[in-house]
C-alpha atoms as a PDB file:
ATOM      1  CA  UNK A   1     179.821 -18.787  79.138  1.00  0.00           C
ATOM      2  CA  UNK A   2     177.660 -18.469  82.088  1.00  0.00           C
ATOM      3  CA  UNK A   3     179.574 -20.111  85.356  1.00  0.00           C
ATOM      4  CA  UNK A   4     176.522 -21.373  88.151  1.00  0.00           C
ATOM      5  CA  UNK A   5     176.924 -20.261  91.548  1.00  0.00           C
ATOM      6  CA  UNK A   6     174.927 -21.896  94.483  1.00  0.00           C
ATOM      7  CA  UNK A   7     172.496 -19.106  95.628  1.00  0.00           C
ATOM      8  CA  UNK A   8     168.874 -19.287  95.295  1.00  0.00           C
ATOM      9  CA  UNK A   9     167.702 -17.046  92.934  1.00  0.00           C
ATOM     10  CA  UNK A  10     164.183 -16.180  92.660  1.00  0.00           C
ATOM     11  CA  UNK A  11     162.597 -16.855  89.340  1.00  0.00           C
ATOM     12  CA  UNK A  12     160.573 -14.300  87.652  1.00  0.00           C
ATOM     13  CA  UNK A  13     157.513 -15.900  86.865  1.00  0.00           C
ATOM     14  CA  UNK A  14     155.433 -12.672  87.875  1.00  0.00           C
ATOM     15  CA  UNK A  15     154.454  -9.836  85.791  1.00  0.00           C
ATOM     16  CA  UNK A  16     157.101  -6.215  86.567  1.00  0.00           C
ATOM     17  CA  UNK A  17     154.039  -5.464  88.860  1.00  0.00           C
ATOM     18  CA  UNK A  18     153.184  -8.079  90.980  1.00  0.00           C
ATOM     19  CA  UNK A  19     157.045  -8.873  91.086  1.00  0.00           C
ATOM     20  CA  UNK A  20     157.969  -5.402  92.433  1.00  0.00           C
ATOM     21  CA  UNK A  21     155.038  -6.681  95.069  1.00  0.00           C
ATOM     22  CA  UNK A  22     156.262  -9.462  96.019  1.00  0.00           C
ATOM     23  CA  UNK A  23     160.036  -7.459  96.322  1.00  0.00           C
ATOM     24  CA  UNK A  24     158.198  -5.097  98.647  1.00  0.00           C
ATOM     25  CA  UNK A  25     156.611  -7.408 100.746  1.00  0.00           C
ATOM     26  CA  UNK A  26     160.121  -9.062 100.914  1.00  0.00           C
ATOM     27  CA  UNK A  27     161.926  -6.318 102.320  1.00  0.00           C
ATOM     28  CA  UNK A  28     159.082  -5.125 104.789  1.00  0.00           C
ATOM     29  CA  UNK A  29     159.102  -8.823 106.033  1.00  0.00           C
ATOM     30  CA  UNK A  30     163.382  -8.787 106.256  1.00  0.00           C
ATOM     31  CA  UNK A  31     162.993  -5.157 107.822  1.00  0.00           C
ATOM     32  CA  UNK A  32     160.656  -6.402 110.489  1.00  0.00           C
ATOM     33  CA  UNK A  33     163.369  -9.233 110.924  1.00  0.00           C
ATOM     34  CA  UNK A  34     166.211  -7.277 111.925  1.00  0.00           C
ATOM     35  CA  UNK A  35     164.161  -4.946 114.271  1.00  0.00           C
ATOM     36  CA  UNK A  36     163.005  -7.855 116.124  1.00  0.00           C
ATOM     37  CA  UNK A  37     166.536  -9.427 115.970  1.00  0.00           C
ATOM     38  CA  UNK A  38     168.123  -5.831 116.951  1.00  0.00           C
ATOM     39  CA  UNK A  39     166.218  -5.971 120.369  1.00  0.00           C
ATOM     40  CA  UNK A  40     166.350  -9.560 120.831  1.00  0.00           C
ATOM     41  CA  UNK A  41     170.370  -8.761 120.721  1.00  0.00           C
ATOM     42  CA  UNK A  42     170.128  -5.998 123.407  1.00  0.00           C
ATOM     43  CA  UNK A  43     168.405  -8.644 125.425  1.00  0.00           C
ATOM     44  CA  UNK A  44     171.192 -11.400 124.965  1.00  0.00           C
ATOM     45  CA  UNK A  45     174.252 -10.256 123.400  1.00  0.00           C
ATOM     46  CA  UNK A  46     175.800 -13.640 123.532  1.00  0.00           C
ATOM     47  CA  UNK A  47     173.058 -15.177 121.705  1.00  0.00           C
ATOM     48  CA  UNK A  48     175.289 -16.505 118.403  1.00  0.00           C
ATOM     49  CA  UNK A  49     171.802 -17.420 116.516  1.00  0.00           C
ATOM     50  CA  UNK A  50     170.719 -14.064 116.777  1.00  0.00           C
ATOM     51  CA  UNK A  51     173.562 -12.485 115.038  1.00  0.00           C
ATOM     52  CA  UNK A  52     173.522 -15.458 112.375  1.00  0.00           C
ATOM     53  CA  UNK A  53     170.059 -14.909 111.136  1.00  0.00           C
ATOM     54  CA  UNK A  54     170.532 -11.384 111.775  1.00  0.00           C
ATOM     55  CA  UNK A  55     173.386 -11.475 109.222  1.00  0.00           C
ATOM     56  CA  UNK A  56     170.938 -13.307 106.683  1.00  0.00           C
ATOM     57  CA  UNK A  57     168.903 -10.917 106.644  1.00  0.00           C
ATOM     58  CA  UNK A  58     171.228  -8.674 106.350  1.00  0.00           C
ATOM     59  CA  UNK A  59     172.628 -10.915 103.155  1.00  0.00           C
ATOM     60  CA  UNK A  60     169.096 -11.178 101.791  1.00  0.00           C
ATOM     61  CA  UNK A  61     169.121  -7.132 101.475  1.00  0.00           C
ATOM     62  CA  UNK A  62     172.332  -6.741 100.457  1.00  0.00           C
ATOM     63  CA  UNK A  63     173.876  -5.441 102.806  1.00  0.00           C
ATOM     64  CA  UNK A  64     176.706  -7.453 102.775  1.00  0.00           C
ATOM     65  CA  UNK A  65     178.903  -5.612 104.553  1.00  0.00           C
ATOM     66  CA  UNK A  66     176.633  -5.397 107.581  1.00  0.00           C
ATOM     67  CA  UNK A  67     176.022  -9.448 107.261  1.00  0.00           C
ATOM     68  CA  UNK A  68     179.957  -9.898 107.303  1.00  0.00           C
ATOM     69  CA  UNK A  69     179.934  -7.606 110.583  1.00  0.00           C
ATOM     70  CA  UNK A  70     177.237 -10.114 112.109  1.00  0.00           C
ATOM     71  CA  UNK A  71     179.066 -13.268 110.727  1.00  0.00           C
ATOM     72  CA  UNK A  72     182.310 -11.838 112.863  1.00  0.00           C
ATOM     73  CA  UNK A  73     180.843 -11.462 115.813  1.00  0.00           C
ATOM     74  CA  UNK A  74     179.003 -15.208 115.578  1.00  0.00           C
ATOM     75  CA  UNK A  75     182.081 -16.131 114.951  1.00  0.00           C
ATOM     76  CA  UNK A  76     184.010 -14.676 117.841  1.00  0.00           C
ATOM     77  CA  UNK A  77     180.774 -16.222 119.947  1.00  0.00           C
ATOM     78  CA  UNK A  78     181.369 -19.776 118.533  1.00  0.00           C
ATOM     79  CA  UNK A  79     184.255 -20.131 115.964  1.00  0.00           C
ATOM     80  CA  UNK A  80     183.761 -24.357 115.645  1.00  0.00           C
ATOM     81  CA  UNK A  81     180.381 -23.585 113.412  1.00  0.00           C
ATOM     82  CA  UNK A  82     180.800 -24.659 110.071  1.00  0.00           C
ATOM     83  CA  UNK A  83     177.611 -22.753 108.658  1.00  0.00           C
ATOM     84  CA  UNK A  84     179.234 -19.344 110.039  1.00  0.00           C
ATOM     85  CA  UNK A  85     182.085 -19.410 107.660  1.00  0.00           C
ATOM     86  CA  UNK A  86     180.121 -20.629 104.909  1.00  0.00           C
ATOM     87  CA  UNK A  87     177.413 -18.196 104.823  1.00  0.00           C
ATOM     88  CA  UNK A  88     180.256 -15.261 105.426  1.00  0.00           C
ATOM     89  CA  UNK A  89     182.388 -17.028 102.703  1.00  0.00           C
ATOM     90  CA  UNK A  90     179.207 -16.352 100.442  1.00  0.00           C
ATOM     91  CA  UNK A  91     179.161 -12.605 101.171  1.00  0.00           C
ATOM     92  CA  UNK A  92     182.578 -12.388 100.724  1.00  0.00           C
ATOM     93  CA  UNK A  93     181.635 -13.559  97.035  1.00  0.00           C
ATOM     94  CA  UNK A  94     179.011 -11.065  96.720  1.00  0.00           C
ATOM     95  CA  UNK A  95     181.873  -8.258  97.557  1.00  0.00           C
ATOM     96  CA  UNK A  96     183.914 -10.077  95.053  1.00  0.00           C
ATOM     97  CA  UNK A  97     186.507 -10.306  97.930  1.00  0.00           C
ATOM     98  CA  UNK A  98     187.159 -14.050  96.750  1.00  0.00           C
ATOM     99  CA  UNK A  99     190.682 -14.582  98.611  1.00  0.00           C
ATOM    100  CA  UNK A 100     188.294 -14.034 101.662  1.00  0.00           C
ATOM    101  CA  UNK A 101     186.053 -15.787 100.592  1.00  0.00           C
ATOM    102  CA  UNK A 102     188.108 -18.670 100.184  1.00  0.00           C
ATOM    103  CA  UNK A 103     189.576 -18.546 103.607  1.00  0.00           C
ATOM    104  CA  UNK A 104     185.903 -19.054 104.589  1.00  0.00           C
ATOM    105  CA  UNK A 105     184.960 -21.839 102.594  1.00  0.00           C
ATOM    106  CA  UNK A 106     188.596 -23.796 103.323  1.00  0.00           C
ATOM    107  CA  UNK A 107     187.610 -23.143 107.282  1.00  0.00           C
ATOM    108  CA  UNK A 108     184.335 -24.229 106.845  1.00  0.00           C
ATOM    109  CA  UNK A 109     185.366 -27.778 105.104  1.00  0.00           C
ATOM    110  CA  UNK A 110     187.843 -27.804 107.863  1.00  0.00           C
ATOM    111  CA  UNK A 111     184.943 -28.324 110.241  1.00  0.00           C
ATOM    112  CA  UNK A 112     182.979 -30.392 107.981  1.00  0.00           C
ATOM    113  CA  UNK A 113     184.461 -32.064 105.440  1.00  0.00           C
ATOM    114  CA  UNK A 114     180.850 -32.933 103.582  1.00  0.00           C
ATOM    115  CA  UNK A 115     179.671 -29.839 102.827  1.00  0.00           C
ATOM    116  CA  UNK A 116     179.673 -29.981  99.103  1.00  0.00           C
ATOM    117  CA  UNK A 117     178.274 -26.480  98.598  1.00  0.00           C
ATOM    118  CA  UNK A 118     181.469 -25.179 100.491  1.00  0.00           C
ATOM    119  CA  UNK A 119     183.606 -27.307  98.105  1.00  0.00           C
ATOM    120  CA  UNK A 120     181.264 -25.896  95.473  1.00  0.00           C
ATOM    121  CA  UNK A 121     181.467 -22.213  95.940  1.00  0.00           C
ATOM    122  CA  UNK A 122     185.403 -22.513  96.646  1.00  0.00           C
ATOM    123  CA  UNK A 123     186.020 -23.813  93.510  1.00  0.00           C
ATOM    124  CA  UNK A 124     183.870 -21.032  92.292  1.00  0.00           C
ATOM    125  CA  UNK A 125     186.099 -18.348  94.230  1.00  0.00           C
ATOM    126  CA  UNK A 126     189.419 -19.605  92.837  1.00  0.00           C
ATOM    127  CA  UNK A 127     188.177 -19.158  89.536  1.00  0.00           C
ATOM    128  CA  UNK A 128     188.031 -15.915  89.523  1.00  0.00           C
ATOM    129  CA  UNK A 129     191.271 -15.863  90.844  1.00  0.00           C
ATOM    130  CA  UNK A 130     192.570 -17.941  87.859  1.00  0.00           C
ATOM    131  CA  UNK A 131     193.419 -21.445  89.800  1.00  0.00           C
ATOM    132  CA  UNK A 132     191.721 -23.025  87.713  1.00  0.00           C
ATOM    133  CA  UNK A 133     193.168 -26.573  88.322  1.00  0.00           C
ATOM    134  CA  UNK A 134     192.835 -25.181  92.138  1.00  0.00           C
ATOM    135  CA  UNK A 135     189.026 -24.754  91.251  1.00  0.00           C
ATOM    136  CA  UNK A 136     188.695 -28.402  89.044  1.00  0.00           C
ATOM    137  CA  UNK A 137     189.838 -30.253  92.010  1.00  0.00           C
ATOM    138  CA  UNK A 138     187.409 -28.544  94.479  1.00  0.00           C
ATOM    139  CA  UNK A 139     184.372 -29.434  91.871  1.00  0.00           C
ATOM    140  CA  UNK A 140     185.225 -33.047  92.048  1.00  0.00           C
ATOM    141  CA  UNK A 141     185.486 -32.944  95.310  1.00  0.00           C
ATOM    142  CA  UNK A 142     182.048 -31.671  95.492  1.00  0.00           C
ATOM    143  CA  UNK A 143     180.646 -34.250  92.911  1.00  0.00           C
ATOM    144  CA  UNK A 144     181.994 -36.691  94.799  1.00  0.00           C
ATOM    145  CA  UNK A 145     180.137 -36.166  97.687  1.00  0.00           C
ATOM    146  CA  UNK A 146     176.999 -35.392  95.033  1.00  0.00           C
ATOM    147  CA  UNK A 147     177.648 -37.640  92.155  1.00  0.00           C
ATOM    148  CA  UNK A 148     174.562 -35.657  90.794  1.00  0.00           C
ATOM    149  CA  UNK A 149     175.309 -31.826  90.980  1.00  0.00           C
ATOM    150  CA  UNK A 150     174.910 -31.045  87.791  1.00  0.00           C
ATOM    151  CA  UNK A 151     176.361 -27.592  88.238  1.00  0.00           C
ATOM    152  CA  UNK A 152     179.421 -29.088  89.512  1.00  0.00           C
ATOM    153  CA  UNK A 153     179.957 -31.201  85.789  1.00  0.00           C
ATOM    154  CA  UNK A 154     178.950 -28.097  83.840  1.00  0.00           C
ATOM    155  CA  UNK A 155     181.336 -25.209  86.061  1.00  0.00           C
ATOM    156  CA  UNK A 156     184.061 -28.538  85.540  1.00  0.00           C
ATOM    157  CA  UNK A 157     183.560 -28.769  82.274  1.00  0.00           C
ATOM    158  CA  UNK A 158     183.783 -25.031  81.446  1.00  0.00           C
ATOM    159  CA  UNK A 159     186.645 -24.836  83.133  1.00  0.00           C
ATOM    160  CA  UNK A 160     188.266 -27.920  81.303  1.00  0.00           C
ATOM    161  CA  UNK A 161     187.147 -26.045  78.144  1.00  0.00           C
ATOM    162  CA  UNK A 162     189.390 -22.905  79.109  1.00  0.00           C
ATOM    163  CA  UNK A 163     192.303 -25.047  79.325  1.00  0.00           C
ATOM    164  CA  UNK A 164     191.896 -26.746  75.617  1.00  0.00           C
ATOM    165  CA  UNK A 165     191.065 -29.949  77.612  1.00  0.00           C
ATOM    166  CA  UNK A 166     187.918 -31.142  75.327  1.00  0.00           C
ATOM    167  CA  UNK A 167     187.753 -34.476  75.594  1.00  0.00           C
ATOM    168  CA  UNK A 168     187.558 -34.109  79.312  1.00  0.00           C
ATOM    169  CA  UNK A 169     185.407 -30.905  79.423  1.00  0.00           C
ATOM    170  CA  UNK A 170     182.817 -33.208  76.779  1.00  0.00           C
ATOM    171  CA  UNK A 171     182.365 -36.079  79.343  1.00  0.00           C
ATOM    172  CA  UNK A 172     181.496 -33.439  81.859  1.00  0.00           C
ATOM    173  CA  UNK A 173     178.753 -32.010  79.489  1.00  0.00           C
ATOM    174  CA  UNK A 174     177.843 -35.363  78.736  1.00  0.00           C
ATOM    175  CA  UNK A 175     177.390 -35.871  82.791  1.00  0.00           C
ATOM    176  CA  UNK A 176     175.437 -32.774  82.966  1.00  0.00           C
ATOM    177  CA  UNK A 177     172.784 -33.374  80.342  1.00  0.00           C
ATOM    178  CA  UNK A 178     172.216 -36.809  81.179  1.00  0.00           C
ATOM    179  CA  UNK A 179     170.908 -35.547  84.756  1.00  0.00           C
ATOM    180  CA  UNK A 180     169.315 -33.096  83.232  1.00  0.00           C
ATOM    181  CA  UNK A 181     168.439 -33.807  79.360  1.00  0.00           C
ATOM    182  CA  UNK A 182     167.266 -29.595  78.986  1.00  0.00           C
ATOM    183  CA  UNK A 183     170.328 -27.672  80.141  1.00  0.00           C
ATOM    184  CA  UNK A 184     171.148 -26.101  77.334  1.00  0.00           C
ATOM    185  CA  UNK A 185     173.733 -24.219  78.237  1.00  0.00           C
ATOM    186  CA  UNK A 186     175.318 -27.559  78.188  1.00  0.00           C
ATOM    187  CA  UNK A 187     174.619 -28.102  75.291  1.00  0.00           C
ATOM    188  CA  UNK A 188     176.457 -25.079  73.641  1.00  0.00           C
ATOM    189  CA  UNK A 189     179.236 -25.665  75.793  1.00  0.00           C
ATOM    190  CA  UNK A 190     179.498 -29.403  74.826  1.00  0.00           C
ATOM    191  CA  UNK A 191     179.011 -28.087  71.428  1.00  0.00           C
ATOM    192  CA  UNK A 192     181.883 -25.629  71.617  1.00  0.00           C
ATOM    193  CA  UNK A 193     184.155 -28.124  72.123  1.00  0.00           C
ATOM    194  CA  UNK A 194     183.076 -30.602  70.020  1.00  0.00           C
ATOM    195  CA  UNK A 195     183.871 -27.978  67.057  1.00  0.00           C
ATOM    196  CA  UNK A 196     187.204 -27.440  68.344  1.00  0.00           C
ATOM    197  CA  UNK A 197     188.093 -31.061  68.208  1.00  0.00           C
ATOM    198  CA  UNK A 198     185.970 -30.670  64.352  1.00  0.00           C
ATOM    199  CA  UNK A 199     183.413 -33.447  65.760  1.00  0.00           C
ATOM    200  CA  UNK A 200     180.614 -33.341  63.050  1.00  0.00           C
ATOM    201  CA  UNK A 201     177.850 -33.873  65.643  1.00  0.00           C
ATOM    202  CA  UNK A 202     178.537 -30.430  67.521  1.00  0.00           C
ATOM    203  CA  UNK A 203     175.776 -29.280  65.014  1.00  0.00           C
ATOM    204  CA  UNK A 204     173.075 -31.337  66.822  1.00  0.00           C
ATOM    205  CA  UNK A 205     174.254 -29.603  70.287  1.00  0.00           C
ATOM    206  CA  UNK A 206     173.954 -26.119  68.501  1.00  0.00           C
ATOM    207  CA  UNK A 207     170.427 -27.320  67.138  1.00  0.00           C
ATOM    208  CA  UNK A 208     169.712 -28.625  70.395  1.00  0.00           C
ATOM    209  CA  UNK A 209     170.392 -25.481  72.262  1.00  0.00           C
ATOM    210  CA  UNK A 210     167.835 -22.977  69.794  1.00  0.00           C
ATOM    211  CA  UNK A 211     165.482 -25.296  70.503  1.00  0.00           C
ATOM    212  CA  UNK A 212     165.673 -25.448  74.467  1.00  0.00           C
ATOM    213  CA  UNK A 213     166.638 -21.472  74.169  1.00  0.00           C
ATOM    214  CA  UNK A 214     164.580 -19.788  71.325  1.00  0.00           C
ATOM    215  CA  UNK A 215     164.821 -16.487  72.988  1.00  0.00           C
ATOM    216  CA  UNK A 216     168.977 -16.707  73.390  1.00  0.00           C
ATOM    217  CA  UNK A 217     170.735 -15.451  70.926  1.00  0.00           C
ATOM    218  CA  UNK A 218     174.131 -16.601  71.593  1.00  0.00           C
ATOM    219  CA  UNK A 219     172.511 -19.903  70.182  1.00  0.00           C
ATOM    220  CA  UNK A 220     171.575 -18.635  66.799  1.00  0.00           C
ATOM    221  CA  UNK A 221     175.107 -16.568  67.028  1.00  0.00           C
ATOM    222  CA  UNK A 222     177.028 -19.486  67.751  1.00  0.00           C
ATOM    223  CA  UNK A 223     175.422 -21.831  65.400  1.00  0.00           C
ATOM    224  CA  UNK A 224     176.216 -19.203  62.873  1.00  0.00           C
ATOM    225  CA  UNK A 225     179.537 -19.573  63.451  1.00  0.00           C
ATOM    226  CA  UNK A 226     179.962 -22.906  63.483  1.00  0.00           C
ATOM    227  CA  UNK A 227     178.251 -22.868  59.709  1.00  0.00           C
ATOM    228  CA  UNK A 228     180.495 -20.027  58.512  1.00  0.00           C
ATOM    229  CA  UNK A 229     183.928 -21.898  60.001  1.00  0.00           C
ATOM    230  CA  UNK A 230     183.435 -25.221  58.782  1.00  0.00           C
ATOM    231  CA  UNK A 231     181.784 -23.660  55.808  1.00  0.00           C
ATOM    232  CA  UNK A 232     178.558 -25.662  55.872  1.00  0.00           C
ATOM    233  CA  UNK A 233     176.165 -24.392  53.240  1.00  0.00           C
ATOM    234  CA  UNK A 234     173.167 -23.386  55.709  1.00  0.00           C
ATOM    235  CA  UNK A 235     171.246 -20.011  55.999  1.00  0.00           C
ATOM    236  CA  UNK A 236     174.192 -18.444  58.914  1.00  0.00           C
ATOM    237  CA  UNK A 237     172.213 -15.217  57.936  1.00  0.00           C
ATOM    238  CA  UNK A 238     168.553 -16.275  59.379  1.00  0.00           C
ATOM    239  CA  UNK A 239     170.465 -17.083  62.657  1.00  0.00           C
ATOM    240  CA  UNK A 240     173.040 -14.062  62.682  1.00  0.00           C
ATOM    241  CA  UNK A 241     169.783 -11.799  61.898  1.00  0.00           C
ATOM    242  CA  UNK A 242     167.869 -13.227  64.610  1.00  0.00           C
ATOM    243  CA  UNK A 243     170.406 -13.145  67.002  1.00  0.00           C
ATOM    244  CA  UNK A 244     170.630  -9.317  66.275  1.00  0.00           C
ATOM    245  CA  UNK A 245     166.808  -8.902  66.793  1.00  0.00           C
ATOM    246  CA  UNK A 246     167.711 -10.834  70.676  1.00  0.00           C
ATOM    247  CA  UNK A 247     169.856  -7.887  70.937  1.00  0.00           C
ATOM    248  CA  UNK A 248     173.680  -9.806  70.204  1.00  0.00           C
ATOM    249  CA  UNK A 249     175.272  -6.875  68.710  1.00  0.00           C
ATOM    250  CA  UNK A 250     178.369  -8.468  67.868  1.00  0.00           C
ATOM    251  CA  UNK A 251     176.106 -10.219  65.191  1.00  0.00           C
ATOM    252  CA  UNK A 252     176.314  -6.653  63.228  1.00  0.00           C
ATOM    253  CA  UNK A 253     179.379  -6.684  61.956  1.00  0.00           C
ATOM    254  CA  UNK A 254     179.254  -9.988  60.294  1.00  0.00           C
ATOM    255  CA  UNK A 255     176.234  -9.818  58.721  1.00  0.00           C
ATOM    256  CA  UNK A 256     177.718  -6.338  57.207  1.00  0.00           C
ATOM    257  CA  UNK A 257     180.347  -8.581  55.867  1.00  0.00           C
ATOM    258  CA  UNK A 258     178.657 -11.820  54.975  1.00  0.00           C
ATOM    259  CA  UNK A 259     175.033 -11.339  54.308  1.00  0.00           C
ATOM    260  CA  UNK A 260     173.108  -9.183  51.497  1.00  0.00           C
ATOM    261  CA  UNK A 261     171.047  -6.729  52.607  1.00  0.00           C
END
């Protein structure tokens, strides 16, 4: 299941063409950026805003490697600035280099305590080191300081999930969808565990979640399942079928097996 990280992603509510526009026009105005910022840095190379935005830039183009190089040297320039570590702790992430990554983040808090995205995106980073306890603590840290960060209940509650912990991982899905009543991901996750703890009512989570996410198939895939395992007499077939036609190849197999042609 999908674990939310806190970047702003841009939706794609444009057709391929006027999106790959709107990309273009992005970088042009980013390239234009770090020209200006280039010479504005010849002028005053002690200037630590410079290299920050500088390094944005260079984050918002990927160029991660060249934002880390402009995150050092704000750094170096001013090492007390919270943001600095955070934003180098995030392209650490992107690099997957999450043991750095978490050095920035822990430095960061260590300068401000109540950044809850730096709590966040740690907890995110030992993850995928497998602390996962390590990575529970740090998202109730950050709900603390956000008692409504609903990605914080739902990464939790994933997490809790992993570690057989369902009772606890279904009061953080419970959390989540009462902020936000049309998360479904929450839903199937909430539902996941409810069937592992043979709750009867996981079926209206798995209902729930086709009809928030008709064009996901791990809904109808997973609802399928459910009906096959606790051998409820439903059409599985409709749902494996469809989720093959999403393009959930696993589905293939078991309709081979289960359903007539």
């Amino acid at each position: 299941m999908k674990i939310y990280l806190y970047f702003f992603l841009l939706c794609s509510y444009f057709t391929t063409y006027a999106q790959q526009s709107f990309d273009d026009e992005l970088e042009i105005e980013i390239t234009k950026d770090i020209e200006e910022l280039n010479a504005l840095i010849i002028k005053e190379p002690k200037n630590v805003e410079n290299y920050y935005f500088r390094g944005y830039r260079y984050y918002e183009s990927k160029q991660y490697l060249d934002a880390i190089s402009d995150y050092d040297t704000a750094i170096s320039l001013n090492p007390k600035d919270a943001k600095i570590y955070f934003s180098r702790g995030i392209s650490n992430m992107k690099l997957k280099r999450f043991k750095n990554a978490i050095e920035d983040f822990t430095k960061s808090i260590s300068l401000n305590g109540n950044l809850k995205k730096s709590y966040f995106n740690r907890a995110y980073s030992k993850s995928k080191i497998n602390d996962l306890n390590g990575a529970i603590s740090d998202y109730s840290k950050s709900i603390e300081l956000n008692p409504e960060y609903v990605a914080a209940y739902e990464n939790r509650g994933i997490l809790k999930k992993e570690l057989h912990l369902h009772k606890e991982a279904i009061l953080d899905f419970d959390k989540a969808i009462k902020i936000n009543p049309k998360f479904a991901e929450a839903y199937q996750n909430r539902a996941i565990s409810k069937a592992m703890l043979n709750l009867k009512d996981a079926i209206n989570d798995f209902d729930q979640v086709v009809i928030l996410s008709p064009n996901d198939p791990e809904g109808y895939y997973n609802r399928a399942l459910y009906y096959i395992n606790f051998k409820i007499k439903k059409d599985y077939c409709s749902d494996l079928k469809k989720a093959l036609s999403l393009g959930y190849l696993e589905s293939k197999n078991i309709i081979n097996e289960k359903c007539k042609k």
